[in-house]
C-alpha atoms as a PDB file:
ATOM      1  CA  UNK A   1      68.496 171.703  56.999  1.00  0.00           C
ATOM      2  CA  UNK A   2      64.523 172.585  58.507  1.00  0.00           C
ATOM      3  CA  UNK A   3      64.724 175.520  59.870  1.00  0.00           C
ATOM      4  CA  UNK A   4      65.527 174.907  63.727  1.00  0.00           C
ATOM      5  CA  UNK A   5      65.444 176.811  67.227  1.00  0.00           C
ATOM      6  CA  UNK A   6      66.837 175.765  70.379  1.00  0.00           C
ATOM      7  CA  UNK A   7      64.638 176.957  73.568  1.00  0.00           C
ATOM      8  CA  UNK A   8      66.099 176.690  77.419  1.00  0.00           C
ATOM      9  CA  UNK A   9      62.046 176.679  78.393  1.00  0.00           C
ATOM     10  CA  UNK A  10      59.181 175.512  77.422  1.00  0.00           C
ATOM     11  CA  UNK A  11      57.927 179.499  77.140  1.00  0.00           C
ATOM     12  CA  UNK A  12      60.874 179.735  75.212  1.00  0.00           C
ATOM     13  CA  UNK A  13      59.655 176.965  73.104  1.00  0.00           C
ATOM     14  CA  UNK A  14      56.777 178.313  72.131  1.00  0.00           C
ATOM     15  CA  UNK A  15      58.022 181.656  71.283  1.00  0.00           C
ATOM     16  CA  UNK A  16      60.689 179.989  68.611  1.00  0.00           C
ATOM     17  CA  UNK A  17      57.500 177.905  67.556  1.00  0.00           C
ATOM     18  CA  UNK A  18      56.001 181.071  66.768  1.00  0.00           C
ATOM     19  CA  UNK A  19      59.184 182.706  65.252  1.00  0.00           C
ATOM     20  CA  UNK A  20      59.408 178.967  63.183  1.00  0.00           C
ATOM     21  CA  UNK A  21      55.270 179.382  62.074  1.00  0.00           C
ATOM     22  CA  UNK A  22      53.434 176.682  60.769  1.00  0.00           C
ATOM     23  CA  UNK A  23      53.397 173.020  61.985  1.00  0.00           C
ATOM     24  CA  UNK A  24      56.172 172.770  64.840  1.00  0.00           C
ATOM     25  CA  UNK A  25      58.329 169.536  65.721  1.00  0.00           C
ATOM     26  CA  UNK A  26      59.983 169.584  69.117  1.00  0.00           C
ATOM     27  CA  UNK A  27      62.845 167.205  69.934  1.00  0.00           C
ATOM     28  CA  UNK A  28      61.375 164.889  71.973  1.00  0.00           C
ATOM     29  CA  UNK A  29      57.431 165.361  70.831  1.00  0.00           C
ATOM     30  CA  UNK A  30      55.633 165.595  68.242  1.00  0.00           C
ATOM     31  CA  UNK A  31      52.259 166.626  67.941  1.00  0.00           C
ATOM     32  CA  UNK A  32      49.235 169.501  67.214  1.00  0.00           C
ATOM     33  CA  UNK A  33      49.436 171.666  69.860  1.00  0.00           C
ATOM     34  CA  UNK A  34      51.418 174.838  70.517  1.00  0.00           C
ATOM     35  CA  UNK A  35      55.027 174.204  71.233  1.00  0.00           C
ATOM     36  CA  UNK A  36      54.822 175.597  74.382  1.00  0.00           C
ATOM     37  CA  UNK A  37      52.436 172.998  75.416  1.00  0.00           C
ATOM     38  CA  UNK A  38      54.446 170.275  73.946  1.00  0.00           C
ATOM     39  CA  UNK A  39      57.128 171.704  75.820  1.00  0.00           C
ATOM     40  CA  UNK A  40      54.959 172.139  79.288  1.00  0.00           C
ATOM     41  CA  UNK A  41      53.898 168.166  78.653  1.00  0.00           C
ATOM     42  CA  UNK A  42      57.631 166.722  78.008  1.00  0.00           C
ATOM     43  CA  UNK A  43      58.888 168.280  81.309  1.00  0.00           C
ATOM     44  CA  UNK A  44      55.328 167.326  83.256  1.00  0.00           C
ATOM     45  CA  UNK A  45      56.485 163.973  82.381  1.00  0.00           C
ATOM     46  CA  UNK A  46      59.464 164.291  84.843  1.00  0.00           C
ATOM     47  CA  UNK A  47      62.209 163.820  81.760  1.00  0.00           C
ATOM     48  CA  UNK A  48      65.229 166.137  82.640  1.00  0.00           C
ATOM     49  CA  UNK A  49      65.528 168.965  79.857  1.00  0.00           C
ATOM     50  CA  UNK A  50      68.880 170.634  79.257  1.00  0.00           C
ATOM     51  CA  UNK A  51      67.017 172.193  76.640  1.00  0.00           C
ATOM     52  CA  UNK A  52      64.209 171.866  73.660  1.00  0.00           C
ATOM     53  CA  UNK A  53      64.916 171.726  69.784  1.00  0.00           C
ATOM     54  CA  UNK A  54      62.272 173.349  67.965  1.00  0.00           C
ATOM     55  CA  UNK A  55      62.237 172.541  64.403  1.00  0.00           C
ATOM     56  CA  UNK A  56      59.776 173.904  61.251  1.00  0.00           C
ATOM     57  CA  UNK A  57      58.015 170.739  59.451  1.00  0.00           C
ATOM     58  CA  UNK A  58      58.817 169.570  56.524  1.00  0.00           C
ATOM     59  CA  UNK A  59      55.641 169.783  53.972  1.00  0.00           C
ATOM     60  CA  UNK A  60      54.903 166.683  52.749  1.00  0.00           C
ATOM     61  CA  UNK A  61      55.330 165.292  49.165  1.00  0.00           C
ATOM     62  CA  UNK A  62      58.537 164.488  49.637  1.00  0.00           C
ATOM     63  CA  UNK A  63      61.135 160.982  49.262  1.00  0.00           C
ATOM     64  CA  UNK A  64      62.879 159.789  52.117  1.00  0.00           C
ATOM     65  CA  UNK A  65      66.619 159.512  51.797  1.00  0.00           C
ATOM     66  CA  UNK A  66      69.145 158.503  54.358  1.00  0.00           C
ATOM     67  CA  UNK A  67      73.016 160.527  53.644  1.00  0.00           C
ATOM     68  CA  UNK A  68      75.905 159.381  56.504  1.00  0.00           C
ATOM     69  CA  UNK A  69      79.504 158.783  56.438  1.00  0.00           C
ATOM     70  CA  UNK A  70      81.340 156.127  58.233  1.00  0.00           C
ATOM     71  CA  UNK A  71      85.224 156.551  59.063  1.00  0.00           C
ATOM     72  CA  UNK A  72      87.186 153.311  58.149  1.00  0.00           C
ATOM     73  CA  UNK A  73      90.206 152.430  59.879  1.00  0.00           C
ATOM     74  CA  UNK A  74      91.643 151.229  56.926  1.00  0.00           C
ATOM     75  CA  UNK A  75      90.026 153.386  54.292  1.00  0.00           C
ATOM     76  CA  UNK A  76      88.930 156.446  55.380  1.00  0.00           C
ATOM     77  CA  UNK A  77      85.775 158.034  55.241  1.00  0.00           C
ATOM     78  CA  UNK A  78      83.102 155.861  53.354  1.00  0.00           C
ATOM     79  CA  UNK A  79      79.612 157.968  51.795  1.00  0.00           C
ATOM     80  CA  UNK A  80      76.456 156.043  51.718  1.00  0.00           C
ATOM     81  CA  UNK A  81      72.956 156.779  49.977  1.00  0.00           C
ATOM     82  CA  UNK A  82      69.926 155.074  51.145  1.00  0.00           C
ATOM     83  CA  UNK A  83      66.052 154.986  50.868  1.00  0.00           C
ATOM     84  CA  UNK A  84      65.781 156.397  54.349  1.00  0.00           C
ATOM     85  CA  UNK A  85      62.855 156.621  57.026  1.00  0.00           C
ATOM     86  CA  UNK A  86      61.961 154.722  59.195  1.00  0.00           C
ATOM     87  CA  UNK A  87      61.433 151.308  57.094  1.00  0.00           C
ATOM     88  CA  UNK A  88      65.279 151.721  56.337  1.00  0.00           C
ATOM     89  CA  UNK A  89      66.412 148.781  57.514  1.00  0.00           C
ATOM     90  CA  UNK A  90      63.451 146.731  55.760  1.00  0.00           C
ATOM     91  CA  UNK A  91      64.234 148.568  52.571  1.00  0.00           C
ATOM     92  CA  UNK A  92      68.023 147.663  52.944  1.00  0.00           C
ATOM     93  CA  UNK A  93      68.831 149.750  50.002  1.00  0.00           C
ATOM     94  CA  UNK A  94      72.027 151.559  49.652  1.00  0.00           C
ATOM     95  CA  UNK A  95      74.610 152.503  47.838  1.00  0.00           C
ATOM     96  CA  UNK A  96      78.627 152.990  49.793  1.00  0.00           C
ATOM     97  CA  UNK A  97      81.675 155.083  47.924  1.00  0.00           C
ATOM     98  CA  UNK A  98      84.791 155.721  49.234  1.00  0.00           C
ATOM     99  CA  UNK A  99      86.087 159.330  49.749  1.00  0.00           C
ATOM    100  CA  UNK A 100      87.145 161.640  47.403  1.00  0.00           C
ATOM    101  CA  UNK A 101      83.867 161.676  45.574  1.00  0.00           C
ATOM    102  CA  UNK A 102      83.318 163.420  41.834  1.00  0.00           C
ATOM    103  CA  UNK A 103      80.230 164.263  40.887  1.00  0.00           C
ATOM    104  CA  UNK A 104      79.431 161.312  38.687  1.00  0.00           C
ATOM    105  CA  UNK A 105      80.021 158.895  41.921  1.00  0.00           C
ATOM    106  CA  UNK A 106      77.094 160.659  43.162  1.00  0.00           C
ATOM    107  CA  UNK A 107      74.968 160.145  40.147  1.00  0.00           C
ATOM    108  CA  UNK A 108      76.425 156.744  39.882  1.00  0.00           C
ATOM    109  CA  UNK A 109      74.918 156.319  44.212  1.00  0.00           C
ATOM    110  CA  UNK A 110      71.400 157.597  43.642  1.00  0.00           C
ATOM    111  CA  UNK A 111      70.287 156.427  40.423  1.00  0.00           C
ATOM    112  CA  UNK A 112      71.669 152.550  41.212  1.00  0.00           C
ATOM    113  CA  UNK A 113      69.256 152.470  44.341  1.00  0.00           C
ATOM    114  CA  UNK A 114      66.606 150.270  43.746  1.00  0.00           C
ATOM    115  CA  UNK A 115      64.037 152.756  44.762  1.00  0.00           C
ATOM    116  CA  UNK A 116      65.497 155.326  42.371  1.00  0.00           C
ATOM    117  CA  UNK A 117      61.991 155.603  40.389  1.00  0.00           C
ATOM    118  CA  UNK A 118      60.357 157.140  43.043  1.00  0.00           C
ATOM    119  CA  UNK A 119      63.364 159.903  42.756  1.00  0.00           C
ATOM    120  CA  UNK A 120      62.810 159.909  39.220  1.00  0.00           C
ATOM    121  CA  UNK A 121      58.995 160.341  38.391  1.00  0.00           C
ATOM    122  CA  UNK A 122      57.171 157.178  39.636  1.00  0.00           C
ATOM    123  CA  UNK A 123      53.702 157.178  37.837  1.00  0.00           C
ATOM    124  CA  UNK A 124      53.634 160.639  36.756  1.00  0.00           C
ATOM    125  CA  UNK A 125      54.463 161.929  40.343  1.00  0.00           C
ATOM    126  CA  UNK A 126      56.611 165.451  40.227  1.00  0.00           C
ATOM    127  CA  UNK A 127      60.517 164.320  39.596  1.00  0.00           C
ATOM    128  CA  UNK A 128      62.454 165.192  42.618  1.00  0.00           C
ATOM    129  CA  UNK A 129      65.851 167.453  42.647  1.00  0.00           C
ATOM    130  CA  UNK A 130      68.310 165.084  41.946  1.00  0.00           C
ATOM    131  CA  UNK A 131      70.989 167.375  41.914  1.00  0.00           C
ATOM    132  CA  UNK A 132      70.056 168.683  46.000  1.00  0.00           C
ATOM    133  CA  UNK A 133      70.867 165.427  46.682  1.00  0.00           C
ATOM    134  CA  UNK A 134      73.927 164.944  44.809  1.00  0.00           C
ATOM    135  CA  UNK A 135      75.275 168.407  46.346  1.00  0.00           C
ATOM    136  CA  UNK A 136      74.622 166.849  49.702  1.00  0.00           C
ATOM    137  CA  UNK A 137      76.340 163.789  48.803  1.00  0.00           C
ATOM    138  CA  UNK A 138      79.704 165.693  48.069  1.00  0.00           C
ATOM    139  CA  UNK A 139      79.597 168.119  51.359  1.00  0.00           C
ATOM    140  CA  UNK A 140      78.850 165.429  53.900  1.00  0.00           C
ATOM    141  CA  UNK A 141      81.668 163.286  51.383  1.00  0.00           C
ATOM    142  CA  UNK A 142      84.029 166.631  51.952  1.00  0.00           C
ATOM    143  CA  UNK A 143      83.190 166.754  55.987  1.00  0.00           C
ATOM    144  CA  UNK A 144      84.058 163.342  56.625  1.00  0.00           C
ATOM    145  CA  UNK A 145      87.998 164.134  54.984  1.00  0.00           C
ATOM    146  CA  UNK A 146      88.342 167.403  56.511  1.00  0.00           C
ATOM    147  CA  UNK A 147      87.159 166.283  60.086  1.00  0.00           C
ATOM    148  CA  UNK A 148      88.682 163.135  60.770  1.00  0.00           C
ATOM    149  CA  UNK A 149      87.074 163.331  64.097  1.00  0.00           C
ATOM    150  CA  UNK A 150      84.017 162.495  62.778  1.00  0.00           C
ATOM    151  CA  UNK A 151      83.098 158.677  63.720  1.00  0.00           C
ATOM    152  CA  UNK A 152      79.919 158.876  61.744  1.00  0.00           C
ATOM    153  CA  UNK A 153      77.424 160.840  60.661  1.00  0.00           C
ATOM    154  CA  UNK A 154      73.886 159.915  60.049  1.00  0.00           C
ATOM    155  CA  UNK A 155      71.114 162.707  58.348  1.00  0.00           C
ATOM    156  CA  UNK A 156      67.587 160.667  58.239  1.00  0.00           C
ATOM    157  CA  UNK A 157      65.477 161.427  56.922  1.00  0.00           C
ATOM    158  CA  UNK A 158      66.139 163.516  54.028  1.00  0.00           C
ATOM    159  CA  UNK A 159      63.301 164.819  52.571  1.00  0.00           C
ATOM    160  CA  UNK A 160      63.910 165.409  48.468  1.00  0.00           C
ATOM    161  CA  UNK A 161      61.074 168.045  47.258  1.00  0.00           C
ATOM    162  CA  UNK A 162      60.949 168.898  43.682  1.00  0.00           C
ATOM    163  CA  UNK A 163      61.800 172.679  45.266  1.00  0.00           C
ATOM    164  CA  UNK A 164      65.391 170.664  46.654  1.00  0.00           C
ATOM    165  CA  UNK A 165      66.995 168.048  49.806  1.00  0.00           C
ATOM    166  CA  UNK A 166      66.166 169.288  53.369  1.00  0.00           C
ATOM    167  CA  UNK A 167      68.084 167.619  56.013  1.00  0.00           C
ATOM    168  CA  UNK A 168      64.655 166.840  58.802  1.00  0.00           C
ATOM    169  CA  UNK A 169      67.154 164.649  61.034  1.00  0.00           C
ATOM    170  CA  UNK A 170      70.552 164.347  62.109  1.00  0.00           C
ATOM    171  CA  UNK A 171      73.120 162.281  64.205  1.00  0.00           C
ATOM    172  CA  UNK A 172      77.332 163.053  64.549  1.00  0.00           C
ATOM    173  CA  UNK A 173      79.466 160.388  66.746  1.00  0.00           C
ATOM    174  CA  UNK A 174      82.850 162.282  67.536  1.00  0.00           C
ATOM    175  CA  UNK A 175      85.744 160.620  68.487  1.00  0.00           C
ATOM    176  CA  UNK A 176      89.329 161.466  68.535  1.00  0.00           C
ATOM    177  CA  UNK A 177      90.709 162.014  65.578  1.00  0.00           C
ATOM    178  CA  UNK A 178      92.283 158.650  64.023  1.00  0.00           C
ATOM    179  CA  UNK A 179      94.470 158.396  60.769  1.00  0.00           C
ATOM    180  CA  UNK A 180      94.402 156.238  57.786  1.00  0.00           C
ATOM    181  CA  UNK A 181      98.090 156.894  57.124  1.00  0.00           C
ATOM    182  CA  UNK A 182     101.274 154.237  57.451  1.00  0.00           C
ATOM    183  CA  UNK A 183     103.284 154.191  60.185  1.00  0.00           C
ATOM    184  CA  UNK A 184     105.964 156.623  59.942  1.00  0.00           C
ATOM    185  CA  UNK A 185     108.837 154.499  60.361  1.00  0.00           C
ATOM    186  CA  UNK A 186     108.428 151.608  57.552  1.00  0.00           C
ATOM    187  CA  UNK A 187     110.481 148.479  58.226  1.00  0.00           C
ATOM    188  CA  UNK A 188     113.657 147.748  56.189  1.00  0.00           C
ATOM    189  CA  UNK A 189     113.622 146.737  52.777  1.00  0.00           C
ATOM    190  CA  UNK A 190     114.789 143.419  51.671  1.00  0.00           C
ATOM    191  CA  UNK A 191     116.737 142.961  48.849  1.00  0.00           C
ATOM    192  CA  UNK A 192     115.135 142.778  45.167  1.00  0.00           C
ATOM    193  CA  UNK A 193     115.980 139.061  44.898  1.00  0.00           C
ATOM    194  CA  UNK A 194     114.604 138.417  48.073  1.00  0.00           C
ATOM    195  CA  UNK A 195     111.065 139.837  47.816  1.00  0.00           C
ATOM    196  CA  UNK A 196     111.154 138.499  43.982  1.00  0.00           C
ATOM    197  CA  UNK A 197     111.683 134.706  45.965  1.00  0.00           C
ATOM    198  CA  UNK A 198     108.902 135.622  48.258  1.00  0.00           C
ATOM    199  CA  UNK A 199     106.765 136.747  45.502  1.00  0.00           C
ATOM    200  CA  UNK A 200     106.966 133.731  43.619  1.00  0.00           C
ATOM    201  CA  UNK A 201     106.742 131.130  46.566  1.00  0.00           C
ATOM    202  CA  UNK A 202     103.471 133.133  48.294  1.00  0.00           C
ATOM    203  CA  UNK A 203     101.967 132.620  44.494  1.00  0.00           C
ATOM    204  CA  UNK A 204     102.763 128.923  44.102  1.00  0.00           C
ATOM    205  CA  UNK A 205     101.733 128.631  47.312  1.00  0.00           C
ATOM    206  CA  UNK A 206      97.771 129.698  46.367  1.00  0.00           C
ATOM    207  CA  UNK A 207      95.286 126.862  45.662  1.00  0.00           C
ATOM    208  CA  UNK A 208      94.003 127.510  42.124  1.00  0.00           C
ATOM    209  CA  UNK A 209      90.395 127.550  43.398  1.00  0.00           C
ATOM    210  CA  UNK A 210      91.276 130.755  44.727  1.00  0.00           C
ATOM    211  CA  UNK A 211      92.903 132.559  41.734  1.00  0.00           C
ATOM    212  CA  UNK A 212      90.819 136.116  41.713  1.00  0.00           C
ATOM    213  CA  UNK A 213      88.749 135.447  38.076  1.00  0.00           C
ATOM    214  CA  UNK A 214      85.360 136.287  39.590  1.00  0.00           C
ATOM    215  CA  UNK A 215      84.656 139.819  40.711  1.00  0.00           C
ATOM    216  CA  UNK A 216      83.979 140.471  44.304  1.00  0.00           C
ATOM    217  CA  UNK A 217      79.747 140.705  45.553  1.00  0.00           C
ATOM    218  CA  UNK A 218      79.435 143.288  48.585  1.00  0.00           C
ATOM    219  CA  UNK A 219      76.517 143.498  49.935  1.00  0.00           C
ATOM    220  CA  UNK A 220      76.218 146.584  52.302  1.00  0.00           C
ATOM    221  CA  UNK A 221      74.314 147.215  55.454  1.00  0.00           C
ATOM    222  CA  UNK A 222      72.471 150.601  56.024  1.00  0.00           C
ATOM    223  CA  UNK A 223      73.696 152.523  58.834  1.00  0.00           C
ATOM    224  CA  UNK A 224      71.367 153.273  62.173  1.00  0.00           C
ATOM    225  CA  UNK A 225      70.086 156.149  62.982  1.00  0.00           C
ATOM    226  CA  UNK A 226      68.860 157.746  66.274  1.00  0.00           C
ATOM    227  CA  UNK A 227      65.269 157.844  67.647  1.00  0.00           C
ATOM    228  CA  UNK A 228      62.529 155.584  65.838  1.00  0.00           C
ATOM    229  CA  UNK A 229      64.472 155.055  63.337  1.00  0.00           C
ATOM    230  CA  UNK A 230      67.567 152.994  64.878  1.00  0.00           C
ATOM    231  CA  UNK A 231      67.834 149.176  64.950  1.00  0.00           C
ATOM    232  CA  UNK A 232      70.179 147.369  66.982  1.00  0.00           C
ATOM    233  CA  UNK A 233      73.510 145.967  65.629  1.00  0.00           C
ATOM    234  CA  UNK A 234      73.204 148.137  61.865  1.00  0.00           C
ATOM    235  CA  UNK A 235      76.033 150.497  62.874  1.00  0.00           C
ATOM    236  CA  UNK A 236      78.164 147.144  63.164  1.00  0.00           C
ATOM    237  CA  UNK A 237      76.843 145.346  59.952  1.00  0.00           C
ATOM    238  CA  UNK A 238      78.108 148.755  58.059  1.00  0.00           C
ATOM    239  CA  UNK A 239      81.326 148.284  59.458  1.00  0.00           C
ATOM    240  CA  UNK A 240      81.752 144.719  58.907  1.00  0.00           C
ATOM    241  CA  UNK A 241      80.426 145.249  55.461  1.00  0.00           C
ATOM    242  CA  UNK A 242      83.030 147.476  55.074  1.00  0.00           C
END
């Protein structure tokens, strides 16, 4: 992730602006003063501050991805890759895998993408470091099972250098903990000959217009994101989807 400060004041902001260097982005500005006068404007404009996030900029050059996990009731934790920013929900371009993920279901996520090229060397720009990506893929993948508490997670954008993937914005929804497991008591078995009657009836009973010859189409929603970046009613579409 950007290298990041957090600052109870907005003197304090503007000495971890100067601790940061360079080109400063505060948490609720943005802009090309000091960050102690971004600061000193945000709180002139009567918004109450617990407290300001002071965060290095990225340099630009860089592809905007969108990485976030969603916890399924029925599933479990589900990893998407998207062309992220803030046209992500015009681009409507990602990729969903279900948890555990290996490292080819990564490679399998970002180079299916339709905007993949510009990953990959679009007219004879620099290629960008796949495999930061990837990597990122797999921890926020290993997160989401290890913290079930995690509703979702959403890191937009992304920004994939040639150098590597540097996390520039993030969102985490906790909730309590929920489990994908059965219950633990499982109703009573029926007898062999019994389900085998059930079986066979529940089959015969199936129109043949709906015998499964014709492999399922998905077509996944991107998830929303805070801040400029979030559109009403795309958390829900990813869960529907789903």
């Amino acid at each position: 992730m950007a290298a990041w400060r957090l600052a109870a004041t907005p003197e304090d902001a503007g000495a971890a602006g100067a601790e940061l260097g360079g080109r400063v982005a505060l948490k609720r500005g943005r802009g090309q003063g000091s960050s102690v006068e971004m600061a000193a404007r945000i709180a002139a404009q009567g918004t109450k501050v617990e407290e300001f996030f002071a965060q290095g900029m990225v340099p630009s050059g860089g592809v905007e991805m969108l990485v976030g996990v969603v916890h399924d009731m029925l599933v479990g934790p589900v990893v998407a890759c998207a062309a992220g920013g803030t046209a992500v929900e015009v681009m409507q371009d990602v990729k969903v895998r279900i948890t555990p993920l290996t490292d080819s279901d990564t490679h399998v996520a970002d180079t299916s993408l339709r905007t993949f090229p510009l990953l990959d060397g679009f007219r004879a720009a620099p290629k960008r470091y796949m495999a930061g990506l990837e990597e990122l893929l797999l921890r926020v993948a290993a997160m989401g099972e290890q913290h079930p508490e995690i509703a979702e997670m959403d890191a937009n954008p992304v920004i994939v250098r040639p150098e590597g993937a540097v996390i520039v914005d993030a969102r985490i929804r906790i909730e309590a903990a929920r489990s994908n497991a059965p219950p633990a008591t499982e109703p009573a078995s029926s007898p062999p000959e019994t389900q085998a009657a059930s079986l066979e009836a529940a089959c015969a009973a199936v129109p043949a217009s709906n015998a499964i010859d014709q492999p399922a189409t998905v077509h996944p929603a991107t998830p929303a994101v805070d801040g400029p970046n979030e559109s009403p009613g795309a958390r829900a579409r990813l869960h529907d989807e789903l």
